[in-house]
Structures are given as structure tokens and as C-alpha cells.
N, C-alpha and C. Protein backbone atom coordinates (compact mmCIF):
# COMPACT_ATOMS: atom_id res chain seq x y z
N UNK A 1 112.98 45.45 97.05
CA UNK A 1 112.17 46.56 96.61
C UNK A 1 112.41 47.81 97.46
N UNK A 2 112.26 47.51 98.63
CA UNK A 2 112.93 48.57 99.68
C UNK A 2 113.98 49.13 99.29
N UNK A 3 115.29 48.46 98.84
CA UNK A 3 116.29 49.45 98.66
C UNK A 3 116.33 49.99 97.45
N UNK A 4 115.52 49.47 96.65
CA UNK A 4 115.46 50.07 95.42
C UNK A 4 114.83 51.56 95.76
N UNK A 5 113.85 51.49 96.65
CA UNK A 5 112.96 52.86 96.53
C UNK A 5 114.14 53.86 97.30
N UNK A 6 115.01 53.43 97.76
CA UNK A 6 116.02 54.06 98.82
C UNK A 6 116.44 55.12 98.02
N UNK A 7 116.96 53.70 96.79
CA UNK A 7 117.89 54.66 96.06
C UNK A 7 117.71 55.43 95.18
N UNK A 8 116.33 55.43 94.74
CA UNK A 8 115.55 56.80 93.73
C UNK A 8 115.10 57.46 94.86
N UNK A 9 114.86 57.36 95.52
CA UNK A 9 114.54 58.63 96.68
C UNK A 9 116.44 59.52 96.64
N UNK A 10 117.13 58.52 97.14
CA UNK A 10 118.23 59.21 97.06
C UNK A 10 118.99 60.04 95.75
N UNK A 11 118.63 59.63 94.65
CA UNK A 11 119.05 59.71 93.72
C UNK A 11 118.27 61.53 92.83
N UNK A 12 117.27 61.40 93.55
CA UNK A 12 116.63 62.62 93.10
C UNK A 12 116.66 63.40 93.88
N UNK A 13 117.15 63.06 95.37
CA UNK A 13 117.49 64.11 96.71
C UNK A 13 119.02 64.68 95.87
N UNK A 14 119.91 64.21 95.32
CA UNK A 14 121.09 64.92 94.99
C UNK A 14 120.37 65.63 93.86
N UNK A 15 119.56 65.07 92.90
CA UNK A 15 119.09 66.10 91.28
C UNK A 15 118.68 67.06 92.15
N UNK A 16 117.94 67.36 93.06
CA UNK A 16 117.40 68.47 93.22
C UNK A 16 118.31 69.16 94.11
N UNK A 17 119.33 68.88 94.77
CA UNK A 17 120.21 69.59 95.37
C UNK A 17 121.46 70.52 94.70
N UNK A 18 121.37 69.63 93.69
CA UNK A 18 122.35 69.78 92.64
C UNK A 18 121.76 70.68 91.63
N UNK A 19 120.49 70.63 91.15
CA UNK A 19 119.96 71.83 90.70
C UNK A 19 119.60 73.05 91.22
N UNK A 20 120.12 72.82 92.04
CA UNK A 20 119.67 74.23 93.20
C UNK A 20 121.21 75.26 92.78
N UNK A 21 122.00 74.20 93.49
CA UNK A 21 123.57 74.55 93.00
C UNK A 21 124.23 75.27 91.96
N UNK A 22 123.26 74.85 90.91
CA UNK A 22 123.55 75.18 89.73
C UNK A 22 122.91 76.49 89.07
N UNK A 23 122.00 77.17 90.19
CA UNK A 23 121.67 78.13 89.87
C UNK A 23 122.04 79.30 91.18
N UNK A 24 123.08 78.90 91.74
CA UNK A 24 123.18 79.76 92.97
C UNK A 24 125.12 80.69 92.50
N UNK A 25 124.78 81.69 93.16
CA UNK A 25 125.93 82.04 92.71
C UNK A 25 127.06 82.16 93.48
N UNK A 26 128.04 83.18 93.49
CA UNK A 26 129.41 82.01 94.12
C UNK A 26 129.52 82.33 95.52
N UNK A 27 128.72 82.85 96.23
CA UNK A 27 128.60 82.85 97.43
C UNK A 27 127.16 81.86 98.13
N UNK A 28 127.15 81.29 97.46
CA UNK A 28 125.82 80.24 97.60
C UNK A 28 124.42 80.44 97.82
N UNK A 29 124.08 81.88 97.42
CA UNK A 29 122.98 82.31 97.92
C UNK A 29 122.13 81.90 96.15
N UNK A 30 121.23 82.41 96.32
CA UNK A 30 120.29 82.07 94.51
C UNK A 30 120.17 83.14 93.64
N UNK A 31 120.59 83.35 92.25
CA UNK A 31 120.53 84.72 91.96
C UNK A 31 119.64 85.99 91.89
N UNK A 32 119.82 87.11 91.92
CA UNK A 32 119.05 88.39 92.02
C UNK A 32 117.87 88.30 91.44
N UNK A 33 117.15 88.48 91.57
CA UNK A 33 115.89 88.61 90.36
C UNK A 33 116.48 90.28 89.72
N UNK A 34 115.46 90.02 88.84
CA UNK A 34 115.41 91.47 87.72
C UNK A 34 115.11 93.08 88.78
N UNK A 35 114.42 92.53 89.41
CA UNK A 35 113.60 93.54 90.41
C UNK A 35 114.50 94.16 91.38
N UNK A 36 115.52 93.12 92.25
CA UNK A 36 116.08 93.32 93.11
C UNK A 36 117.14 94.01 92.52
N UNK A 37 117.81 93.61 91.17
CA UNK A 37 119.23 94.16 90.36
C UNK A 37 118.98 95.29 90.09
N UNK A 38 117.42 95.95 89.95
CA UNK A 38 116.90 97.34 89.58
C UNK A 38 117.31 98.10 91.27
N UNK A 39 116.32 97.57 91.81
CA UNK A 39 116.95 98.04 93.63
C UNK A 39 118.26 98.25 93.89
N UNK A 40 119.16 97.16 93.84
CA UNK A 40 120.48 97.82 93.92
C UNK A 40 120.95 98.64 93.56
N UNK A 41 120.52 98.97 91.83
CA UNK A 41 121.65 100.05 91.25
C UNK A 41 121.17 101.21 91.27
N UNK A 42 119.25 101.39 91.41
CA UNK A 42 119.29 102.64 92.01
C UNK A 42 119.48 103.10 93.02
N UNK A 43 119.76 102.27 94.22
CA UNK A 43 119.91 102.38 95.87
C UNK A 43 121.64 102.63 95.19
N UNK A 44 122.51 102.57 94.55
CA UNK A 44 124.16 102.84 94.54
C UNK A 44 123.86 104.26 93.94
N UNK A 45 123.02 104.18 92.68
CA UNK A 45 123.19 105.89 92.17
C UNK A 45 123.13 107.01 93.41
N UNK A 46 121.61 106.60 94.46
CA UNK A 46 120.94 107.19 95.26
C UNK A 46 122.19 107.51 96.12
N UNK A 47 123.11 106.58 96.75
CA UNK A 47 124.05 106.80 97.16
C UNK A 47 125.51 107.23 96.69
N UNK A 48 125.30 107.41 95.73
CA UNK A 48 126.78 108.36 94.92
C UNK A 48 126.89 109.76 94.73
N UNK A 49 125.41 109.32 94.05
CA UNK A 49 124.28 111.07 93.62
C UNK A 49 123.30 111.29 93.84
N UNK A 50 122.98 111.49 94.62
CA UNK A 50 121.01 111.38 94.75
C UNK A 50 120.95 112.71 93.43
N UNK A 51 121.17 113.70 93.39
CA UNK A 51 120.60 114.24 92.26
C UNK A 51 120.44 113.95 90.96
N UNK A 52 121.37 113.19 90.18
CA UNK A 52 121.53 112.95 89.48
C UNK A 52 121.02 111.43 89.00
N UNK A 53 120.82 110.92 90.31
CA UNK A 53 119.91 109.54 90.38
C UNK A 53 118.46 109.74 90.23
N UNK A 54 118.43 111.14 90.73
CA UNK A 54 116.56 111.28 90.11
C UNK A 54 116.19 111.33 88.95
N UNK A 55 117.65 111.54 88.39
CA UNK A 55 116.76 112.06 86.80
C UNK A 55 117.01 110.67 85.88
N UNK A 56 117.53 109.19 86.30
CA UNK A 56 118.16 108.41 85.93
C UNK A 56 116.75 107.38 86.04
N UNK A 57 116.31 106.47 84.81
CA UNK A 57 115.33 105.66 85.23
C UNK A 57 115.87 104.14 84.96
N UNK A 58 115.95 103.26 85.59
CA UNK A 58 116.31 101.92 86.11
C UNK A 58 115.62 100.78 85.48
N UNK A 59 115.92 99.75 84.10
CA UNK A 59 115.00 98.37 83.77
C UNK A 59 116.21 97.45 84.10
N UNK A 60 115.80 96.74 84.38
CA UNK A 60 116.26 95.37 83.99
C UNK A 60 115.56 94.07 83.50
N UNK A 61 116.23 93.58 82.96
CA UNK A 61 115.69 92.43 82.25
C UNK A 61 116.51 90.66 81.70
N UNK A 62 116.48 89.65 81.77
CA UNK A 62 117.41 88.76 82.43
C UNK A 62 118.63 89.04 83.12
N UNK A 63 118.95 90.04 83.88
CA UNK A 63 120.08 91.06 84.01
C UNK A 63 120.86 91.54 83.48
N UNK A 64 119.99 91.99 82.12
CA UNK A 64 120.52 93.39 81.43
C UNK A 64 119.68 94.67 81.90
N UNK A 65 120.92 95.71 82.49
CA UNK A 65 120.15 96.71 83.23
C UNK A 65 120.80 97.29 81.57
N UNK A 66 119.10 98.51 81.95
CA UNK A 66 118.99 99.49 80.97
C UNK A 66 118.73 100.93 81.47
N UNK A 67 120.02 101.94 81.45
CA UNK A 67 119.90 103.09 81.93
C UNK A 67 119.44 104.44 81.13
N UNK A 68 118.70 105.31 81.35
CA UNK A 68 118.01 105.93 80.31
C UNK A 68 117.39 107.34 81.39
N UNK A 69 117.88 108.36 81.02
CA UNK A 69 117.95 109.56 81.40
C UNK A 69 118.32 110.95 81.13
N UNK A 70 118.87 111.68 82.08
CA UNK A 70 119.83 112.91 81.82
C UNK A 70 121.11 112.97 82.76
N UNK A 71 121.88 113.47 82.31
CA UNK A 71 123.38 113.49 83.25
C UNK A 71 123.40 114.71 82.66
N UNK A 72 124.07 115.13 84.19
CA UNK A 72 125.09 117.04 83.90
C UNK A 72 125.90 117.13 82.84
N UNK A 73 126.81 115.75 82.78
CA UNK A 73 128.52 115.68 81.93
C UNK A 73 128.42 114.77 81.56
N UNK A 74 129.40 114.33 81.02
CA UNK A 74 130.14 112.97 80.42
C UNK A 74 130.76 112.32 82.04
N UNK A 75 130.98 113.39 83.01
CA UNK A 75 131.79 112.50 84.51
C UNK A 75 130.51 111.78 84.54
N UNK A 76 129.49 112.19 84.88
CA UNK A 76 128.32 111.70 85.86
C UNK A 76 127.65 110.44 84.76
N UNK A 77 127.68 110.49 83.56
CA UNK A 77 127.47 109.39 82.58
C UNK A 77 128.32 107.83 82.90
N UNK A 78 129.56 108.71 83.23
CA UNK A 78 130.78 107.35 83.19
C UNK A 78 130.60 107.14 84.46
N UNK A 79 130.07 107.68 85.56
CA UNK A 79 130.03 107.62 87.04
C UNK A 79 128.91 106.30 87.07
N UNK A 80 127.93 106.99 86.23
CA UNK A 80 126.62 105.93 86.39
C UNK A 80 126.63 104.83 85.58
N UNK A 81 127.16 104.87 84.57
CA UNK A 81 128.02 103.27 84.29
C UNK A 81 128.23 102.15 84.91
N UNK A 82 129.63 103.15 85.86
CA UNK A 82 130.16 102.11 86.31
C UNK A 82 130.18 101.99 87.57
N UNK A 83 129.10 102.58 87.93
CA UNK A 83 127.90 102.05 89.04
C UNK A 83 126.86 101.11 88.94
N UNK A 84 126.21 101.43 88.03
CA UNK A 84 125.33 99.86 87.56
C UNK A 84 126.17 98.96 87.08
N UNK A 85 127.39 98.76 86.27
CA UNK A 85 128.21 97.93 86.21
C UNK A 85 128.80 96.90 87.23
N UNK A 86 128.70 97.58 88.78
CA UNK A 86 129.30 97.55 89.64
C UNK A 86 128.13 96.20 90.49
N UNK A 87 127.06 96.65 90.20
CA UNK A 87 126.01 95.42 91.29
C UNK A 87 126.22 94.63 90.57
N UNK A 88 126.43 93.89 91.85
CA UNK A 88 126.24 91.98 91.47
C UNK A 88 124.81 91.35 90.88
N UNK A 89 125.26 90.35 90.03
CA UNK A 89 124.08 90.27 88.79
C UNK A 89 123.76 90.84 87.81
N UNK A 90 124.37 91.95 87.32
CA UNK A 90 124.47 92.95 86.65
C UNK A 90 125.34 91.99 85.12
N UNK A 91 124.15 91.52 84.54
CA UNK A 91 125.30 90.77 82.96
C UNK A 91 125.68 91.79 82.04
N UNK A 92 124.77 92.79 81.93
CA UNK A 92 125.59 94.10 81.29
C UNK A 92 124.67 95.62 81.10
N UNK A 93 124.93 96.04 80.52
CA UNK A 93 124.17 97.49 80.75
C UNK A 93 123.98 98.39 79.31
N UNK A 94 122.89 98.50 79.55
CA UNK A 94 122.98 99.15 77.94
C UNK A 94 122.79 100.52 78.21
N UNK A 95 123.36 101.63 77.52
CA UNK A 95 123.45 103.18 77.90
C UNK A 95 122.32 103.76 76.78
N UNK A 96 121.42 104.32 77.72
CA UNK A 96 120.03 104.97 76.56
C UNK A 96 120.66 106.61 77.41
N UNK A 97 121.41 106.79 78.18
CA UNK A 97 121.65 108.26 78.84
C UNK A 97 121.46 109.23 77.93
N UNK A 98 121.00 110.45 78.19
CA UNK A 98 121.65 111.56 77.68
C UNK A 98 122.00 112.91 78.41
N UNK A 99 123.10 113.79 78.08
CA UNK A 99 123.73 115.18 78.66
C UNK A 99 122.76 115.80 78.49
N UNK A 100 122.31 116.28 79.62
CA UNK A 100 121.82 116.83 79.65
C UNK A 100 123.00 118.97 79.32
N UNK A 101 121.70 119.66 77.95
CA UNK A 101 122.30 120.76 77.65
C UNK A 101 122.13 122.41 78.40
């Protein structure tokens, strides 16, 4: 009976290790939340453009970031793209932007 309990003790020490695994990403850490993927990509705009990052507002959601604002040009549109494109966790990005006239 003893080793029986050994081995469901053991046996659910790997399920849960192994489910851990399976949600960690390839540097072994656990993935971003929604919150933190919002933090990053406005902390990259903030640091590319702070001006143009103010006027830029930040969702995410299972990590689909959603960008929705004003830009000077079409540069600063494709800039902020592929800047939120750019953070890790980032599954894709949907463009609500607009040029500002």
C-alpha cells in the first residue's frame, strides 16, 4: 500500500510539473498576463515616442493588443505597429489608429 501511495504522489508531482511547463514560454518563465502585454507596449511607444504615445490608447485581451488613437503620418502608424508587434506575448494586433489631419 505504501508504494502504491508513492507512486500517485509521484505521478501527480510530474502532472503538475508538467502542466506548469506547458504553459510557460520558451524561456521558462509563465506567460504575460493581458495587463503586463498592455505595460510593455506602452512603456516601448513611451520609449520610441513619448509624443505620439500619448495620444495612442493600449487594450489587450487574450494577447490581442488593440491600438486605437491618432498618429502624425502613416511613418508613426507603421512605427507603432511594429512596436506593439514587437513585445513578447503579443499574438497579434488589431489597428483602430487614425492620421491624425
Amino acid at each position: 500500500m505504501k508504494r502504491a501511495n508513492t507512486f500517485i504522489a509521484a505521478a501527480v508531482g510530474c502532472a503538475a510539473f508538467l502542466a506548469g511547463v506547458a504553459f510557460a514560454d520558451s524561456n521558462g518563465a509563465p506567460p504575460a498576463s493581458d495587463a503586463q502585454i498592455t505595460q510593455r507596449v506602452m512603456g516601448k511607444l513611451a520609449v520610441d515616442d513619448p509624443q505620439v504615445a500619448r495620444m495612442i490608447q493600449v487594450t489587450t485581451k487574450d494577447g490581442v493588443v488593440t491600438l486605437s488613437g491618432l498618429t502624425f503620418n502613416g511613418e508613426d502608424e507603421a512605427k507603432v505597429l511594429r512596436d506593439a508587434r514587437s513585445v513578447e506575448g503579443v499574438v497579434k494586433v488589431e489597428n483602430r489608429l487614425s492620421i491624425q489631419n
